[in-house]
C-alpha atoms as a PDB file:
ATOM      1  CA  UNK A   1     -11.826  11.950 -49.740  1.00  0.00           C
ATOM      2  CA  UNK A   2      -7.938  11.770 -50.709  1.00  0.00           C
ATOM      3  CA  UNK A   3      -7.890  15.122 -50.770  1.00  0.00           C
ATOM      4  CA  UNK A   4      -9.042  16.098 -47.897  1.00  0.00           C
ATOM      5  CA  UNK A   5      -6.877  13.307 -46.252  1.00  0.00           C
ATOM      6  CA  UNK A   6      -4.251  14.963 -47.090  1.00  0.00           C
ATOM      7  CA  UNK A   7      -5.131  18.683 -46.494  1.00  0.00           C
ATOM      8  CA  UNK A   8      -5.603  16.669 -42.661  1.00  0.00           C
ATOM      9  CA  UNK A   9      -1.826  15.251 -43.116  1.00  0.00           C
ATOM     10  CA  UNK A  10      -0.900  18.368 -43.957  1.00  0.00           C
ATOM     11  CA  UNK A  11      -2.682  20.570 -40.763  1.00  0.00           C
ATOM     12  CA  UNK A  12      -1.594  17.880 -38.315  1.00  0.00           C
ATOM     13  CA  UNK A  13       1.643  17.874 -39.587  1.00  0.00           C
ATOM     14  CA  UNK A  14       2.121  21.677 -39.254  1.00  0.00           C
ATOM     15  CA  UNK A  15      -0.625  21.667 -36.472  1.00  0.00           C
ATOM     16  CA  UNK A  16      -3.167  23.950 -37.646  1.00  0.00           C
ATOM     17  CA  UNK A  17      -6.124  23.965 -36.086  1.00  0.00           C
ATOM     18  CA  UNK A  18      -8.366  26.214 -38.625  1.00  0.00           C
ATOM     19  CA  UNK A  19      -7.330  24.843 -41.595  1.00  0.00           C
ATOM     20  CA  UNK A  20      -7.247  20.698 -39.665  1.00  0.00           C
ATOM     21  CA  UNK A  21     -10.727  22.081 -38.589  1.00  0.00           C
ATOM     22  CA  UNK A  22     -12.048  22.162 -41.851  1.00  0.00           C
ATOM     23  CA  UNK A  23     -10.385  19.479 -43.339  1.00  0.00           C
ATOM     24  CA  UNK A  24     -12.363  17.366 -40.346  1.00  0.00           C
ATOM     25  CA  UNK A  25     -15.702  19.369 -41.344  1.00  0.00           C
ATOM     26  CA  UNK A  26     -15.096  18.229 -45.084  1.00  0.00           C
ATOM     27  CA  UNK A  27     -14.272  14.557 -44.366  1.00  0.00           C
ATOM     28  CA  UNK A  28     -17.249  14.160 -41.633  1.00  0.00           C
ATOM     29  CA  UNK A  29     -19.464  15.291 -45.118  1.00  0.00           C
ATOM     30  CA  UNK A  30     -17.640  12.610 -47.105  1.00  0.00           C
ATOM     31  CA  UNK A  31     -17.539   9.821 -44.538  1.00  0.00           C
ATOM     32  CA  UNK A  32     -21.216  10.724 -43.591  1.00  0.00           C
ATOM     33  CA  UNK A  33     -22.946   8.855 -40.594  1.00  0.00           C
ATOM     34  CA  UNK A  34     -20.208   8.530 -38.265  1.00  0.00           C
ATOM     35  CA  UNK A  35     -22.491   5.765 -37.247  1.00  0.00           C
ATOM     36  CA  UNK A  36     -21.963   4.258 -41.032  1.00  0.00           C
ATOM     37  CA  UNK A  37     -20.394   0.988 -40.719  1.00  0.00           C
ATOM     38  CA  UNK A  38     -19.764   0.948 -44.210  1.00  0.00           C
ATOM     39  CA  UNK A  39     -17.207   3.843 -43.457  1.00  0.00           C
ATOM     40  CA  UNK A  40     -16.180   2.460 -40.040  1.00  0.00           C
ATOM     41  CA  UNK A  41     -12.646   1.059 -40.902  1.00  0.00           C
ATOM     42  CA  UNK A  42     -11.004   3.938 -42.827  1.00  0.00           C
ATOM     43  CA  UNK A  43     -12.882   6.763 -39.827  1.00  0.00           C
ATOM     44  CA  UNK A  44     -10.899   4.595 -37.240  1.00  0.00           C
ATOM     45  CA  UNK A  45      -8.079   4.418 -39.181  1.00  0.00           C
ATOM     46  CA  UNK A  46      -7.782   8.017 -39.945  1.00  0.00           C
ATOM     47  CA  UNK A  47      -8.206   8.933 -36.317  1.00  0.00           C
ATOM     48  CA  UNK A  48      -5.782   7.221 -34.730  1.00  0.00           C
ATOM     49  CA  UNK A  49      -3.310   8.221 -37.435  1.00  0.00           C
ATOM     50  CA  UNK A  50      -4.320  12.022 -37.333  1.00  0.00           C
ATOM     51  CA  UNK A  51      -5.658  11.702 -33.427  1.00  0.00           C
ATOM     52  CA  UNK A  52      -9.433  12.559 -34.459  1.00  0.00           C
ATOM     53  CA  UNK A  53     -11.177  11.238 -31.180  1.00  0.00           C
ATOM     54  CA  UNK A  54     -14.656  12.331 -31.823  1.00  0.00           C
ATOM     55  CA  UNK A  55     -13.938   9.499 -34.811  1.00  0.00           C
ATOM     56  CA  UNK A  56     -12.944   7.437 -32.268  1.00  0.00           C
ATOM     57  CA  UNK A  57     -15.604   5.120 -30.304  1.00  0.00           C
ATOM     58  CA  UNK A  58     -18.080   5.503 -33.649  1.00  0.00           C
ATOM     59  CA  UNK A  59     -15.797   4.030 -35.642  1.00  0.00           C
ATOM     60  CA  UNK A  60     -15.248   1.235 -33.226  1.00  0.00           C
ATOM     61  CA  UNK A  61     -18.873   0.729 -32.365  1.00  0.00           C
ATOM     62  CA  UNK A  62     -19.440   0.644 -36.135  1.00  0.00           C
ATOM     63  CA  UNK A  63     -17.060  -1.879 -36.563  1.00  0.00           C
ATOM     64  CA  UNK A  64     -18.471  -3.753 -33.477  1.00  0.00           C
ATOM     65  CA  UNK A  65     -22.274  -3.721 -35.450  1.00  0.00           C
ATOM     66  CA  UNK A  66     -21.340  -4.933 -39.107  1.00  0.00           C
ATOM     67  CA  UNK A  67     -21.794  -8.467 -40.121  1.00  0.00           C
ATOM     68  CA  UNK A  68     -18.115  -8.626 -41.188  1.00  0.00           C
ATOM     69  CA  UNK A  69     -15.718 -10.014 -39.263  1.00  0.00           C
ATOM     70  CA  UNK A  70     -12.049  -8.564 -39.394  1.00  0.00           C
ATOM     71  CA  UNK A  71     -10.112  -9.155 -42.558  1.00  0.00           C
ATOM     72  CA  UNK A  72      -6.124  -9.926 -42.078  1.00  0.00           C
ATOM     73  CA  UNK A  73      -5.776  -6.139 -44.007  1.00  0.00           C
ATOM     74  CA  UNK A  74      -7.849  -4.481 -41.599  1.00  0.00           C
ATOM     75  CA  UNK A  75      -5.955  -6.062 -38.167  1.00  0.00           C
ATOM     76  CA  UNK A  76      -2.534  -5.041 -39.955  1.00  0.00           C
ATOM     77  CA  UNK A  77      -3.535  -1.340 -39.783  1.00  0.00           C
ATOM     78  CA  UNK A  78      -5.629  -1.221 -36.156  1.00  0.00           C
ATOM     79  CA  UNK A  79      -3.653  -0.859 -33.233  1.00  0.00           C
ATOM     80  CA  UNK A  80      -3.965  -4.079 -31.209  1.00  0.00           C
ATOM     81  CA  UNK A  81      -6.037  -2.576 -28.000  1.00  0.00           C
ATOM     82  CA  UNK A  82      -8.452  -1.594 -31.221  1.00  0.00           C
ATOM     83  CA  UNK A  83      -8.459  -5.279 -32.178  1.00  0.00           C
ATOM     84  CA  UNK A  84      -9.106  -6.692 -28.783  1.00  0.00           C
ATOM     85  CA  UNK A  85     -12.017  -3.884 -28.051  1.00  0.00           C
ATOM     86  CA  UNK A  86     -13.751  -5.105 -31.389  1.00  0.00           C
ATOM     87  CA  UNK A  87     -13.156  -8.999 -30.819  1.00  0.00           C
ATOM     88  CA  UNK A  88     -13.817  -8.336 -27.005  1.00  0.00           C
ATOM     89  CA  UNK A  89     -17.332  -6.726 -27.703  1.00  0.00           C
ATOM     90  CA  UNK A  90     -18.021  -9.180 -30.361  1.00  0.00           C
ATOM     91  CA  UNK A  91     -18.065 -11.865 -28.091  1.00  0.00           C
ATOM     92  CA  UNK A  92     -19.475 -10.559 -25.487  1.00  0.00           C
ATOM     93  CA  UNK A  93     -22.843 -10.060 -27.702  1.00  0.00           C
ATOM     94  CA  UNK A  94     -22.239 -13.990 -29.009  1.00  0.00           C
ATOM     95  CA  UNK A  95     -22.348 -15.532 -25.840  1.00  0.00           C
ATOM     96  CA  UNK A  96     -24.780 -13.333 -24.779  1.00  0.00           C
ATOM     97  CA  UNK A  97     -27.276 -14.441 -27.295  1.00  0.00           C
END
């Protein structure tokens, strides 16, 4: 996965599509399920950094469905409307049960 994260640095940085393409391709294999909560943090985190917005709701709704809650780590590297959505949704599902 590193390396593919940074073949995606690399293309976003220098904004090549084929080549940012791929590297997208490669880390959808490696990620699998976008629907994979295991994988949910670092897919959110690499599309907000490298604007990946099929990665995008997934990775939130994935976050949204795991047992975990937030760790301290994981808030320090989500943007804070990211946060909110998650908590927000969370809720939402509490009181509603």
């Amino acid at each position: 996965q590193d390396e593919w994260t940074a073949v995606l640095k690399v293309a976003h940085m220098w904004d090549c599509l084929a080549i940012r393409t791929l590297a997208i391709d490669r880390l959808n294999r490696e990620l699998g399920d976008p629907s994979c909560m295991t994988k949910s943090f670092d897919r959110l985190v690499l599309a907000r950094k490298f604007t990946v917005e099929s990665w995008t709701k997934p990775a939130l709704d994935g976050l949204v469905a795991r047992d975990a809650p937030l760790d301290a780590e994981e808030i320090e590297q989500m943007l804070p409307e990211d946060v909110a959505h998650v908590a927000a949704v969370r809720e939402d599902r509490a009181l509603r049960k």
